[in-house]
Protein backbone atom coordinates (compact mmCIF):
# COMPACT_ATOMS: atom_id res chain seq x y z
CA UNK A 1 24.10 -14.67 8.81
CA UNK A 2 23.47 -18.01 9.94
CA UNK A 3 21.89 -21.26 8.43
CA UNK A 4 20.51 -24.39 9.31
CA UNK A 5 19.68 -27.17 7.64
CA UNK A 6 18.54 -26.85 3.46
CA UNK A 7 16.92 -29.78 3.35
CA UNK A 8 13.96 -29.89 1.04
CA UNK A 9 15.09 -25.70 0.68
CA UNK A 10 13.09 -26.47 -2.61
CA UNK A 11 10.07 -27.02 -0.86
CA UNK A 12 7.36 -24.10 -1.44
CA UNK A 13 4.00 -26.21 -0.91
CA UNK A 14 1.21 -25.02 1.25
CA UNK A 15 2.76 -27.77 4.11
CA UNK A 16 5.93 -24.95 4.16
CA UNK A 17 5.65 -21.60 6.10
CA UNK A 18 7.90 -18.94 6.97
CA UNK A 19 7.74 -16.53 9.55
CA UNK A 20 9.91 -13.06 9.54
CA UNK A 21 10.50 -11.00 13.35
CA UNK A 22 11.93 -8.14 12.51
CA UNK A 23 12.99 -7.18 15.86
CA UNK A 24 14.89 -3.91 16.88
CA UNK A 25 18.13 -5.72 17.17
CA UNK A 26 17.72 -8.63 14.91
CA UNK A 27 16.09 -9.61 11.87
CA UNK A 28 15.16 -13.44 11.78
CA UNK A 29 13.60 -15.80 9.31
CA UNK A 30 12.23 -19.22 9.69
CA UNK A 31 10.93 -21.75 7.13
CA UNK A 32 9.81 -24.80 8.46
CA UNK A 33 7.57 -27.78 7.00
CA UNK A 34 3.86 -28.57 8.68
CA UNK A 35 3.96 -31.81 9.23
CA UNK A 36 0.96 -33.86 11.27
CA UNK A 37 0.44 -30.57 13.24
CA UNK A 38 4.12 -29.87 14.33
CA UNK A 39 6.50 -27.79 13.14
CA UNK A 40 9.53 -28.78 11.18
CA UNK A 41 12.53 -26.22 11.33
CA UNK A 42 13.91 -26.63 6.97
CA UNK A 43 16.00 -23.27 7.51
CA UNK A 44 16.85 -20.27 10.19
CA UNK A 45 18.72 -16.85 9.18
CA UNK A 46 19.60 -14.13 11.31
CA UNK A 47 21.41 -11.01 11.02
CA UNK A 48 22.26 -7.91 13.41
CA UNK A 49 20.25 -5.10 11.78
CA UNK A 50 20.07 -2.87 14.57
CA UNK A 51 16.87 -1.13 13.87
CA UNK A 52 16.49 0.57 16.80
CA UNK A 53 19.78 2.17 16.60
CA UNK A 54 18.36 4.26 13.60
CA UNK A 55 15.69 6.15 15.38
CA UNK A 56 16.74 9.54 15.32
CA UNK A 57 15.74 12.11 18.21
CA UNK A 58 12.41 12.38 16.37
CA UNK A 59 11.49 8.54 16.49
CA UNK A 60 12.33 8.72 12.53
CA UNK A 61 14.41 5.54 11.53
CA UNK A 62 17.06 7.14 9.37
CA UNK A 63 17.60 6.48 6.07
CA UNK A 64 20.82 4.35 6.61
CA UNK A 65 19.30 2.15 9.23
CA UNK A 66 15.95 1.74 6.48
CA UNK A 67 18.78 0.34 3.53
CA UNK A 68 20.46 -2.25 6.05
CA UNK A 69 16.99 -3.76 7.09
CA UNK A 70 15.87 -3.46 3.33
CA UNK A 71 19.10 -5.82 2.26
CA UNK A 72 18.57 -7.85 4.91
CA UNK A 73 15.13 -8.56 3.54
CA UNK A 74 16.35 -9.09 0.19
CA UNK A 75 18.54 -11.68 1.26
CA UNK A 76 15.12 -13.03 3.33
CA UNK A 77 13.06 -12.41 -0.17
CA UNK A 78 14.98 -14.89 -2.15
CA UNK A 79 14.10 -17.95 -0.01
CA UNK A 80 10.45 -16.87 0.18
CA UNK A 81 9.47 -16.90 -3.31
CA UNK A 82 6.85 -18.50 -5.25
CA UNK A 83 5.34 -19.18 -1.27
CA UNK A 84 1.65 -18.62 -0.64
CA UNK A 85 0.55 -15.28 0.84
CA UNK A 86 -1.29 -17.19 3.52
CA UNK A 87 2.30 -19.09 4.37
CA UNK A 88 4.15 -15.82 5.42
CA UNK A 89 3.87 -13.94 8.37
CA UNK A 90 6.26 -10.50 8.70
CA UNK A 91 5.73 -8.84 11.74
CA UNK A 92 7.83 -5.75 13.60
CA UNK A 93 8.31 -5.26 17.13
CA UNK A 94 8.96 -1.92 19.47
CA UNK A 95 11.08 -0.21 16.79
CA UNK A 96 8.54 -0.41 14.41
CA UNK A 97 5.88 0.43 17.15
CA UNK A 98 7.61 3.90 17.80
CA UNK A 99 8.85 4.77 14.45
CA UNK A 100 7.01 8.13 13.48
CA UNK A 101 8.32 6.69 9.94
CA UNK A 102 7.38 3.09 10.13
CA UNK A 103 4.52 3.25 7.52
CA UNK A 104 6.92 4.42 4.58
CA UNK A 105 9.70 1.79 5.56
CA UNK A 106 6.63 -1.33 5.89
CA UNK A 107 5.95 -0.06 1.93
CA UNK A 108 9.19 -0.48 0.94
CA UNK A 109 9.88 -3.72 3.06
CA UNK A 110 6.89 -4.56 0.71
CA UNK A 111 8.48 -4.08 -2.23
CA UNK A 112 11.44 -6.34 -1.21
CA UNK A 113 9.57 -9.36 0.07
CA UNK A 114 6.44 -9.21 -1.97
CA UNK A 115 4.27 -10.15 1.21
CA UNK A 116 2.31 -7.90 4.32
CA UNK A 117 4.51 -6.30 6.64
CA UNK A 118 2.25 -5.63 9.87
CA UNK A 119 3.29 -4.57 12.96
CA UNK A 120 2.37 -6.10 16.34
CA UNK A 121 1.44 -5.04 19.55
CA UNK A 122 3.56 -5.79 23.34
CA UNK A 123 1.22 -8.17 24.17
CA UNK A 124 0.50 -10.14 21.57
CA UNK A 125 4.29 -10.41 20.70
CA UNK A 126 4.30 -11.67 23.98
CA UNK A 127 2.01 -14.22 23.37
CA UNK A 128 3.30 -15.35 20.30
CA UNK A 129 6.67 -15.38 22.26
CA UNK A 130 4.89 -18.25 24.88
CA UNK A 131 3.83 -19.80 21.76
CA UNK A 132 6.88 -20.37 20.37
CA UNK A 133 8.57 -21.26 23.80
CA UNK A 134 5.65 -23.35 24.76
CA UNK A 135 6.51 -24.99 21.65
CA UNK A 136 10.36 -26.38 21.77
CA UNK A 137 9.51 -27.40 25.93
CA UNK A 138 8.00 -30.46 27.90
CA UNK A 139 4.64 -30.64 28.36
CA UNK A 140 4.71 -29.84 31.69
CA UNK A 141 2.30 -29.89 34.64
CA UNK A 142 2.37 -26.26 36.35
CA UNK A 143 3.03 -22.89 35.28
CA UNK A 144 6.00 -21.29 33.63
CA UNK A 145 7.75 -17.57 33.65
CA UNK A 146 8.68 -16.81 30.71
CA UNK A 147 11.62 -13.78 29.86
CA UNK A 148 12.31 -12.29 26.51
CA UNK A 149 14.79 -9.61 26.19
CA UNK A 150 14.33 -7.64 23.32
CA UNK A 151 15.79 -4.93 21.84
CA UNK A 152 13.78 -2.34 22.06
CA UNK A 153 11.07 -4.07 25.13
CA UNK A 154 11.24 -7.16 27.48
CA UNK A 155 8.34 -9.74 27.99
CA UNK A 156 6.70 -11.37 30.63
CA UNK A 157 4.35 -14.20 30.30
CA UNK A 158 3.27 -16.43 32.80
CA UNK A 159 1.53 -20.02 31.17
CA UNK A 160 0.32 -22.80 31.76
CA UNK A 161 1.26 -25.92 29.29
CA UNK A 162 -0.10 -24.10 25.65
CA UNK A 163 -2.15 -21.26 27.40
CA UNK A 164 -0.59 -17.72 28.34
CA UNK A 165 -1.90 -16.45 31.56
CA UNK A 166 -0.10 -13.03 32.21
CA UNK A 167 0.56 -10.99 28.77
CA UNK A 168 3.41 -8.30 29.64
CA UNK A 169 5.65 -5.94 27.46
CA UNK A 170 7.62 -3.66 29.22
CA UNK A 171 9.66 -0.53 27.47
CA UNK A 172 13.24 -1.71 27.85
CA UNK A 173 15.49 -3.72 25.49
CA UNK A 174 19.23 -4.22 25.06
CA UNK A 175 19.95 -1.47 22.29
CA UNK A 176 17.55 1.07 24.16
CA UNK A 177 19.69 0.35 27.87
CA UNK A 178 23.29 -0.01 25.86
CA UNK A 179 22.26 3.65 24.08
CA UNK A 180 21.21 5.24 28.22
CA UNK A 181 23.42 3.23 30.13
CA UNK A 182 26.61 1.64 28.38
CA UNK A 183 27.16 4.32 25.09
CA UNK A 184 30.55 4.65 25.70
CA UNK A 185 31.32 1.06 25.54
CA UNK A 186 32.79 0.87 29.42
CA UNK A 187 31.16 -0.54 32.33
CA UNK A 188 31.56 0.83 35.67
CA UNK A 189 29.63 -0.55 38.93
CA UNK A 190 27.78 2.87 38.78
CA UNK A 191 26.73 2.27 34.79
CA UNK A 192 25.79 -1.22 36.07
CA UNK A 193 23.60 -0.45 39.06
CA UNK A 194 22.03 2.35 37.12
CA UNK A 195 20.83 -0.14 34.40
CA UNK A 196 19.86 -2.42 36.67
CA UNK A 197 18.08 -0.07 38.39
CA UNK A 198 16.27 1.16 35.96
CA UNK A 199 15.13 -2.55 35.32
CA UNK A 200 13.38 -2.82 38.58
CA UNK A 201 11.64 0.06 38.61
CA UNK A 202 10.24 -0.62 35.38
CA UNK A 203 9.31 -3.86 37.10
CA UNK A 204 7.11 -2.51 39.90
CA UNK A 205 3.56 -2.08 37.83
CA UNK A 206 3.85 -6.09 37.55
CA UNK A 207 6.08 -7.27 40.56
CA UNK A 208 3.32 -7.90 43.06
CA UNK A 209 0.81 -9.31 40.69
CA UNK A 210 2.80 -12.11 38.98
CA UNK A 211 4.62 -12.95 42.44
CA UNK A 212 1.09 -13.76 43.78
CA UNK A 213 -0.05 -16.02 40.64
CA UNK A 214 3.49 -17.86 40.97
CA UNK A 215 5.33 -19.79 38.44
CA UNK A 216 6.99 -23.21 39.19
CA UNK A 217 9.81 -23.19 36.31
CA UNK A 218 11.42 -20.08 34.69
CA UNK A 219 12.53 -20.22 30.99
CA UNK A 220 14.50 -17.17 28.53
CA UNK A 221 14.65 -16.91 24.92
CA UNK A 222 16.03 -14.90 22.52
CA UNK A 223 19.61 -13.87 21.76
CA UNK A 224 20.45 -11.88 25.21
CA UNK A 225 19.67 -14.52 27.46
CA UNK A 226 21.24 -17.39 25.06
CA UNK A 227 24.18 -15.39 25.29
CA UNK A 228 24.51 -15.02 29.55
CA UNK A 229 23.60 -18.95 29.45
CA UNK A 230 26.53 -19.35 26.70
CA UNK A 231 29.05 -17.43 28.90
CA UNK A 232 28.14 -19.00 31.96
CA UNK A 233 28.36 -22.57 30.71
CA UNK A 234 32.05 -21.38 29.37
CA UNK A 235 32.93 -19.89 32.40
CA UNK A 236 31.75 -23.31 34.02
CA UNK A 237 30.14 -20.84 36.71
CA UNK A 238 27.25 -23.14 35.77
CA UNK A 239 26.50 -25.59 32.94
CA UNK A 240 24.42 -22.80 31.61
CA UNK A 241 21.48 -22.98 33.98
CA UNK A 242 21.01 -18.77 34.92
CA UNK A 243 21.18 -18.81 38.98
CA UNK A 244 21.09 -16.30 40.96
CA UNK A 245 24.40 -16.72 42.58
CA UNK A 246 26.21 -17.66 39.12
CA UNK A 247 24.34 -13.61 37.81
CA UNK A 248 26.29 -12.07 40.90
CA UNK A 249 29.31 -13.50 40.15
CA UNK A 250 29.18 -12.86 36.18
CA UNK A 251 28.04 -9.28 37.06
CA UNK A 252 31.49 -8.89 39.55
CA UNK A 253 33.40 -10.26 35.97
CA UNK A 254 31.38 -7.63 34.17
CA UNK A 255 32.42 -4.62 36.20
CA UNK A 256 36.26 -5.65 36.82
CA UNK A 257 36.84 -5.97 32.80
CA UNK A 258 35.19 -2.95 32.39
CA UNK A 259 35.21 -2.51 28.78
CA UNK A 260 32.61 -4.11 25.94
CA UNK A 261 35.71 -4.64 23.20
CA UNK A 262 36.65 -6.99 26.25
CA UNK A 263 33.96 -9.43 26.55
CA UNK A 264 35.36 -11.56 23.44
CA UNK A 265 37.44 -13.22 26.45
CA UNK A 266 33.98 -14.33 28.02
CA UNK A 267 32.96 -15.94 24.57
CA UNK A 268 31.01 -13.35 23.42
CA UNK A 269 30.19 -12.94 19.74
CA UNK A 270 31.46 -9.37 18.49
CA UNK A 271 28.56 -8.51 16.93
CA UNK A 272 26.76 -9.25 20.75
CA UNK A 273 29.41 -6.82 22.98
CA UNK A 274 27.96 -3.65 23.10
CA UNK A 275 24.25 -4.94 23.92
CA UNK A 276 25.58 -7.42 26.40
CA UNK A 277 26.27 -5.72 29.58
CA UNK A 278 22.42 -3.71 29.02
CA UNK A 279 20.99 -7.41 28.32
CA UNK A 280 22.65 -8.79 31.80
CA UNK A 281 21.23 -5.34 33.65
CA UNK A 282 17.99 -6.55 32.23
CA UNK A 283 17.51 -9.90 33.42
CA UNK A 284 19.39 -8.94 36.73
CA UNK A 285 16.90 -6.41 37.22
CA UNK A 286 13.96 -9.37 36.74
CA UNK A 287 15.78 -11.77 39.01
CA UNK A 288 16.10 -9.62 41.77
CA UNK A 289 12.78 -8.37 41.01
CA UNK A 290 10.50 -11.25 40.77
CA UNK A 291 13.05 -13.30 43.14
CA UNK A 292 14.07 -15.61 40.29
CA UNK A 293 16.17 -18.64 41.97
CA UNK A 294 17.02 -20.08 38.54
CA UNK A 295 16.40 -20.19 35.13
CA UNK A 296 16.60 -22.49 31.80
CA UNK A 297 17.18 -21.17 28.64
CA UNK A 298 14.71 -22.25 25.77
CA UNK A 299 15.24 -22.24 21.82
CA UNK A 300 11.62 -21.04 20.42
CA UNK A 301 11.25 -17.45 20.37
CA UNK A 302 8.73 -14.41 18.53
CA UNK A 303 9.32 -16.30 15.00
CA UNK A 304 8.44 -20.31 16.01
CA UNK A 305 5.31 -18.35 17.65
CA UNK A 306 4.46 -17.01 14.40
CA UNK A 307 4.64 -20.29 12.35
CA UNK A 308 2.65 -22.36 14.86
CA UNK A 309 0.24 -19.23 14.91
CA UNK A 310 0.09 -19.95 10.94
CA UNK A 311 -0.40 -23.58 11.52
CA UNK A 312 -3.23 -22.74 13.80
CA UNK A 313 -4.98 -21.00 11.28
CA UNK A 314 -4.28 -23.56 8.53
CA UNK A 315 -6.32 -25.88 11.17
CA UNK A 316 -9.03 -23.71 11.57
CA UNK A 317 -7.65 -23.19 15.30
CA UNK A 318 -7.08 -19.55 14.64
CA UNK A 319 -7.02 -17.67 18.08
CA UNK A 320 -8.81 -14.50 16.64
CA UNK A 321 -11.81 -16.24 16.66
CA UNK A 322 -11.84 -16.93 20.27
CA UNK A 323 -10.82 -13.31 20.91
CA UNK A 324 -14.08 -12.39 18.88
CA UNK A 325 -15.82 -14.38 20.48
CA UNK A 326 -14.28 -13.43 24.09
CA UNK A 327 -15.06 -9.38 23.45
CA UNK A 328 -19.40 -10.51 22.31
CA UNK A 329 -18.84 -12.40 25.40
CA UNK A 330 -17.49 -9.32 27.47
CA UNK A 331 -18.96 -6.33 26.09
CA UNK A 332 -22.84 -7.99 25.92
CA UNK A 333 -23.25 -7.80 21.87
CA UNK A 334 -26.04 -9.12 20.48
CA UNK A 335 -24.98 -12.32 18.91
CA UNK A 336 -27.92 -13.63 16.81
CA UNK A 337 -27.97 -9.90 15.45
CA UNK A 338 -24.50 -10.23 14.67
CA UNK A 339 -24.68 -13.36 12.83
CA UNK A 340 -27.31 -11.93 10.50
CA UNK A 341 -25.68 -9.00 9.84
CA UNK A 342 -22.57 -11.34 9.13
CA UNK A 343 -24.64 -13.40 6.47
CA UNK A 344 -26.19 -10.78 4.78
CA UNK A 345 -22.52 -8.92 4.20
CA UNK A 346 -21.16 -11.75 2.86
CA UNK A 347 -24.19 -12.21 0.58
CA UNK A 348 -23.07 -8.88 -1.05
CA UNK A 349 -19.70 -9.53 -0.97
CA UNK A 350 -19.46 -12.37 -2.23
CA UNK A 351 -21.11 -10.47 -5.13
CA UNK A 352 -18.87 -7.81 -5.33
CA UNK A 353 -15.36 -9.09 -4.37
CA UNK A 354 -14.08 -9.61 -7.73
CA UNK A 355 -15.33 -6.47 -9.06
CA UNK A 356 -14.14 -4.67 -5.95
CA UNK A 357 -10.69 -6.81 -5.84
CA UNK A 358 -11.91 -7.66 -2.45
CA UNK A 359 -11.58 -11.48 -2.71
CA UNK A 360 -8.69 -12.09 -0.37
CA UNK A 361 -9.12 -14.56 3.04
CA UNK A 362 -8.34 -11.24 4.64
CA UNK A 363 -11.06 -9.09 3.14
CA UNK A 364 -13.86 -11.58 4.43
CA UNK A 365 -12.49 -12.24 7.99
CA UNK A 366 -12.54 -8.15 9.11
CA UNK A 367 -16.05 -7.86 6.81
CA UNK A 368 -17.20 -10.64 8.88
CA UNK A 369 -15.65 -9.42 12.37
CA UNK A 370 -16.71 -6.30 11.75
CA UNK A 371 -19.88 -7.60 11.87
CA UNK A 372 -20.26 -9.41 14.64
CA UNK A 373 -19.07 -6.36 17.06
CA UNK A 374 -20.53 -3.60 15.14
CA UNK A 375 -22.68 -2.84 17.80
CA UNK A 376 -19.87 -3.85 21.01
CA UNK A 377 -19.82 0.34 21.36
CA UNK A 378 -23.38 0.26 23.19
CA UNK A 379 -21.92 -1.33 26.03
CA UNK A 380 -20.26 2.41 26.90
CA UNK A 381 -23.46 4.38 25.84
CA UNK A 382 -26.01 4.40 22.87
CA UNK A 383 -25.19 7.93 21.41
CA UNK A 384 -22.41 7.71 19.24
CA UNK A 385 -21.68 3.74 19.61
CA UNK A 386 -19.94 3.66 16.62
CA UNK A 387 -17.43 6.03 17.90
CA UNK A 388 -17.02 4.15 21.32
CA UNK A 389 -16.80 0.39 19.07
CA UNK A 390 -14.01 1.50 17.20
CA UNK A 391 -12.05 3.13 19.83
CA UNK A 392 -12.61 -0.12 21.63
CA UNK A 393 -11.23 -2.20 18.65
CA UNK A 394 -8.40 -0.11 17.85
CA UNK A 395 -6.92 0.33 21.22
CA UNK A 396 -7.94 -2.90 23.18
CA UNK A 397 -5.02 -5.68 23.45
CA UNK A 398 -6.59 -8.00 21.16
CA UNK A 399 -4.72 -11.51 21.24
CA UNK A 400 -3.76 -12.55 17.92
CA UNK A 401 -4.42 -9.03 15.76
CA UNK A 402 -1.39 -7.13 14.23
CA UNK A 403 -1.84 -3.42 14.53
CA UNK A 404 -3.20 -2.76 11.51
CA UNK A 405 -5.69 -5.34 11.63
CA UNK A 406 -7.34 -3.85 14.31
CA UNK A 407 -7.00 -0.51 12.87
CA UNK A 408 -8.78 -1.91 10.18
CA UNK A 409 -11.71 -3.37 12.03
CA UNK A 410 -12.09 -0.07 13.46
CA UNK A 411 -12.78 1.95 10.74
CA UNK A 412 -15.60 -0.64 9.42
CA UNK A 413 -17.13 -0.11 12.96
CA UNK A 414 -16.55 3.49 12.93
CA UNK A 415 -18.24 3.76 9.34
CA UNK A 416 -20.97 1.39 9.82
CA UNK A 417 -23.69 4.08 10.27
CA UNK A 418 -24.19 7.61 9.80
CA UNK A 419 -22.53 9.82 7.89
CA UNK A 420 -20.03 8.25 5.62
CA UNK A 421 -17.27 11.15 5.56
CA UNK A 422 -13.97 11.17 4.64
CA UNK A 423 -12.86 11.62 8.03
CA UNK A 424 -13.20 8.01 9.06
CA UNK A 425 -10.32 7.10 6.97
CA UNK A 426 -7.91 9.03 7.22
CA UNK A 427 -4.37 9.05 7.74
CA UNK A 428 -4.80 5.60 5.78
CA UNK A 429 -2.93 4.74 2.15
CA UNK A 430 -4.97 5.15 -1.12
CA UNK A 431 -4.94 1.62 -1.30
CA UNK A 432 -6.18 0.85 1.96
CA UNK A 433 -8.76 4.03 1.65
CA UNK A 434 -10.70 2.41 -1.37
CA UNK A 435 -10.64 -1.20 0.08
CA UNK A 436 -12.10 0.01 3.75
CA UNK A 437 -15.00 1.85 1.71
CA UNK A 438 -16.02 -0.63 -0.42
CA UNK A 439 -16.01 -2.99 2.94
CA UNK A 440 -17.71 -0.08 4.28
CA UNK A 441 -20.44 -0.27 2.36
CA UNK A 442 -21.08 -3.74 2.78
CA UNK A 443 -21.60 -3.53 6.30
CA UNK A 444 -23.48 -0.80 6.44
CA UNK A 445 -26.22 -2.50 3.78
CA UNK A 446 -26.03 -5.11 5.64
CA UNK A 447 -27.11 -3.47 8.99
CA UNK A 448 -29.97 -1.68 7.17
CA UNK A 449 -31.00 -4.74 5.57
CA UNK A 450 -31.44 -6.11 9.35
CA UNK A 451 -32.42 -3.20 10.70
CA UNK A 452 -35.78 -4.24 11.78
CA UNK A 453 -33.65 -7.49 14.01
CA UNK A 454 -35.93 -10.03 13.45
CA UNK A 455 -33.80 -12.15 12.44
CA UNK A 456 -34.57 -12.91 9.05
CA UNK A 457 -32.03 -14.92 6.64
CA UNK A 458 -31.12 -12.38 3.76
CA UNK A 459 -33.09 -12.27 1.03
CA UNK A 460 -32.18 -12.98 -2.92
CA UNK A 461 -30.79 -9.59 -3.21
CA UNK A 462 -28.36 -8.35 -6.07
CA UNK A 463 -25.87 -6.18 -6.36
CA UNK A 464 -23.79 -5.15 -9.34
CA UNK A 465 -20.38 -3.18 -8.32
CA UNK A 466 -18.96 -0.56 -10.54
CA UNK A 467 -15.71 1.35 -9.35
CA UNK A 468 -17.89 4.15 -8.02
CA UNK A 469 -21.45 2.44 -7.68
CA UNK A 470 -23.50 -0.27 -6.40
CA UNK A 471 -27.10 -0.79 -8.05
CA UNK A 472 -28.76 -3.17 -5.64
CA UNK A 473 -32.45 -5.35 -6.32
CA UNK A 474 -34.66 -7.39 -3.99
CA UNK A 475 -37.14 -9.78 -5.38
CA UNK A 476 -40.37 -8.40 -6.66
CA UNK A 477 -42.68 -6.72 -3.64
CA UNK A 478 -40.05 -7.36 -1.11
CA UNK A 479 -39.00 -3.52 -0.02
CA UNK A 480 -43.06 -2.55 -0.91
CA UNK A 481 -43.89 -5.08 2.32
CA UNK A 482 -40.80 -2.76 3.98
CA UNK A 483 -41.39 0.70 3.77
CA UNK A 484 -38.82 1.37 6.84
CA UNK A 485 -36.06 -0.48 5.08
CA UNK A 486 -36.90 1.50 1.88
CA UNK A 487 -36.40 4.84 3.32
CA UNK A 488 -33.32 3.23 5.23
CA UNK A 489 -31.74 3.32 1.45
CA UNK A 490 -32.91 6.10 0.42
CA UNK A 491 -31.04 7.55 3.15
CA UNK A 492 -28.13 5.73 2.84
CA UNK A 493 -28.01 6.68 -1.31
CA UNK A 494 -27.49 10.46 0.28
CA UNK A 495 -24.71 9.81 2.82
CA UNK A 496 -22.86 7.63 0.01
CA UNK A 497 -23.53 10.43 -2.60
CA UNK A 498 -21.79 12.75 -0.51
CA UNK A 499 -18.46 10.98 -1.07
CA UNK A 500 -19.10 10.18 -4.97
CA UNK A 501 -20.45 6.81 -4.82
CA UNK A 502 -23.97 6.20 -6.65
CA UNK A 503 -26.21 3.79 -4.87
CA UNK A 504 -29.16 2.82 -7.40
CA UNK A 505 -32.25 1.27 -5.87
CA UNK A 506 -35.03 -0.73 -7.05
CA UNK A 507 -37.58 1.67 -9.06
CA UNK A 508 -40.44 3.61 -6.54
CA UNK A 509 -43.80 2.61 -6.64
């Protein structure tokens, strides 16, 4: 484990955020200090967990590789304490992604850190990774390639100053190429062309296309690439610029030692041997690929990403709403609609959230995106839009949502009409199960209360919330003027019935 500076450690004000990657090599923490907009590094720890090593044949971590991330995050969990939920970001990367067991290990990682695990998608770890790297650079004119080797994927981004243009995660990492190509710790010229390989081919779906946009400067991050700068610059092959030239010459070195338990001569941490000679095949792959002449190293990785991604939101510069905004934009939603559905939700929840235990910033951003794309399914067909919406939201790569974010705004556009069966959320925890259906229910009021789309503000509605009921009242004569909206409800009292909740309406006339 390393440390950096524990200056102001003591520090746990809303100005201090911490971001945890829990990658499938490494687990890393950063807490920093927000300070006029920039980030201020306080304290960095790392250690070698190896998570991707655990998964079994069955894509199961194993129980052994669950209890060394689970002290590792102990050892996180002290420094985070007493911090503000909305201060910590914990994310997981491919091993968590193809984990058949990852749900049960994010509950216990729960336990231990007392904050949301989530896990995030290829391409938006991506972009968090040009976030980061963006970050810690010059601002330069002209674009940038960006590498990550991880160790369980590898991304690509190409960007421009803050902006990614070209979001790609591809299905190779160090511990995933050590475990195919290097398991029994040698390294032969066959092992080594294999890998590397391997690493093209993988390369070919994106080769042409990010040749043709072009990039004028190439940067890496992360430990595997740190490491082939490190040795290079101690080899004084190069002063630890990656070249072309200097990666065939390190790659002859590579091949004539021949074993990992060797590479301590080149400089190379022990705990860094055995994933070395899959990280080189990796990046030699991409040069030779994408005809990389050279390439810099950079310091900001996944986890700076995250805590200027935190920063952002503390702003109010929070990319999700520009992704929102960007799928009304492509998929032809009715916005005005949207927006009145929107106010009308939050009318009732704002009723209801403390009864509910639905008052977190979470709970009213996916009532209030859920909202505003309720409807983005009728851009595939009108029967069963709901359906299409949520398969939309759940699958699409939506810049700046974890995994189960999405899943989450899913289900409230699955749910928001028709039937309300059990079926739309399953597979989910208890927990998440009763939250989702109270949400649930707010949207789909909502839509019935602005059913008739003309617009109108809300009116002084009220709801009281019991643990299994609503009992809802509109001003005096209001549904009598709305006979549509009253059988609406009445409808809506039977589809909630059917799943034990009582919805009590304003007396008949």
């Amino acid at each position: 484990m390393t440390a950096a500076s524990t200056a102001d450690n003591d520090a746990s004000g809303p100005d201090v955020l911490a971001a945890i990657d829990m990658g499938s090599n490494s687990f890393h923490m950063v807490v920093a200090r927000l300070v006029h907009g920039e980030i201020r590094t306080l304290e960095k720890m790392g250690e070698k967990v190896q998570l991707g090593a655990g998964l079994d044949q069955y894509n199961r971590l194993t129980e052994e590789a669950q209890e060394r991330a689970l002290a590792c995050l102990s050892r996180f969990a002290q420094r985070l304490k007493g911090m503000p939920p909305g201060s910590v970001q914990v994310v997981g990367t491919n091993a968590l992604r193809v984990a058949r067991n990852a749900h049960q290990f994010m509950n216990r990682a729960e336990e231990v850190l007392g904050y949301p695990v989530e896990i995030i998608a290829g391409r938006e770890e991506a972009r968090l990774i040009y976030l980061g790297v963006s970050h810690t650079l010059a601002d330069d004119a002209g674009r940038r390639l960006v590498i990550d080797i991880g160790g369980g994927s590898t991304e690509f981004i190409i960007g421009q100053r803050f902006e990614p243009l070209e979001l790609e995660s591809l299905h190779m990492g160090c511990v995933s190429f050590r475990n195919r190509y290097f398991p029994d710790g040698k390294i032969t010229r066959r092992q080594m062309d294999n890998a590397v390989t391997h690493a093209e081919q993988e390369l070919l779906n994106i080769r042409r296309h990010y040749r043709a946009v072009g990039w004028q400067s190439a940067v890496g991050s992360s430990g595997s690439i740190k490491a082939i700068a490190s040795v290079l610059a101690s080899l004084k092959i190069t002063d630890g610029t990656i070249t072309r030239d200097a990666m065939l010459e390190l790659r002859k070195r590579l091949v004539d030692m021949g074993k990992v338990d060797k590479l301590g001569d080149l400089g190379v941490r022990s705990d860094r041997q055995s994933i070395f000679p899959a990280g080189f095949a990796i990046l030699m792959g991409a040069f030779q690929s994408l005809d990389i002449p050279e390439m810099a190293f950079a310091d900001g990785a996944l986890r700076e990403g995250l805590l200027y991604d935190i920063a952002g939101r503390i702003q109010h510069e929070d990319v999700r709403e520009r992704t929102i905004s960007a799928l009304q934009e492509r998929y032809h939603v009715d916005q005005a609609h949207g927006a009145a559905v929107e106010q009308t939700a939050v009318a009732a929840w704002r009723q209801v959230a403390n009864t509910w235990g639905l008052n977190t910033d979470s709970d009213e951003e996916v009532l209030r995106w859920a909202c505003r794309l309720h409807e983005i399914g009728l851009t595939i067909s009108h029967s069963q839009y709901h359906k299409h919406g949520a398969y939309l939201l759940r699958y699409s790569d939506l810049p700046g949502f974890t995994q189960q974010f999405q899943r989450d705004l899913a289900t409230l556009v699955r749910g928001h009409r028709r039937k309300f069966a059990a079926a739309i959320f399953e597979g989910l925890d208890p927990e998440d199960t009763r939250r989702l259906r109270y949400l649930c229910i707010l949207v789909r009021l909502a839509v019935l209360v602005q059913h008739p789309r003309n617009l109108e503000p809300p009116p002084e509605f009220r709801l009281q919330a019991r643990d299994n009921g609503l009992a809802l009242a509109f001003p005096a004569g209001w549904l009598d003027d709305r006979p549509l909206t009253r059988a609406d409800l009445q409808n809506e009292r039977d589809y909630l019935a059917k799943q034990d909740i009582v919805l009590e309406l304003p007396d008949e006339h």
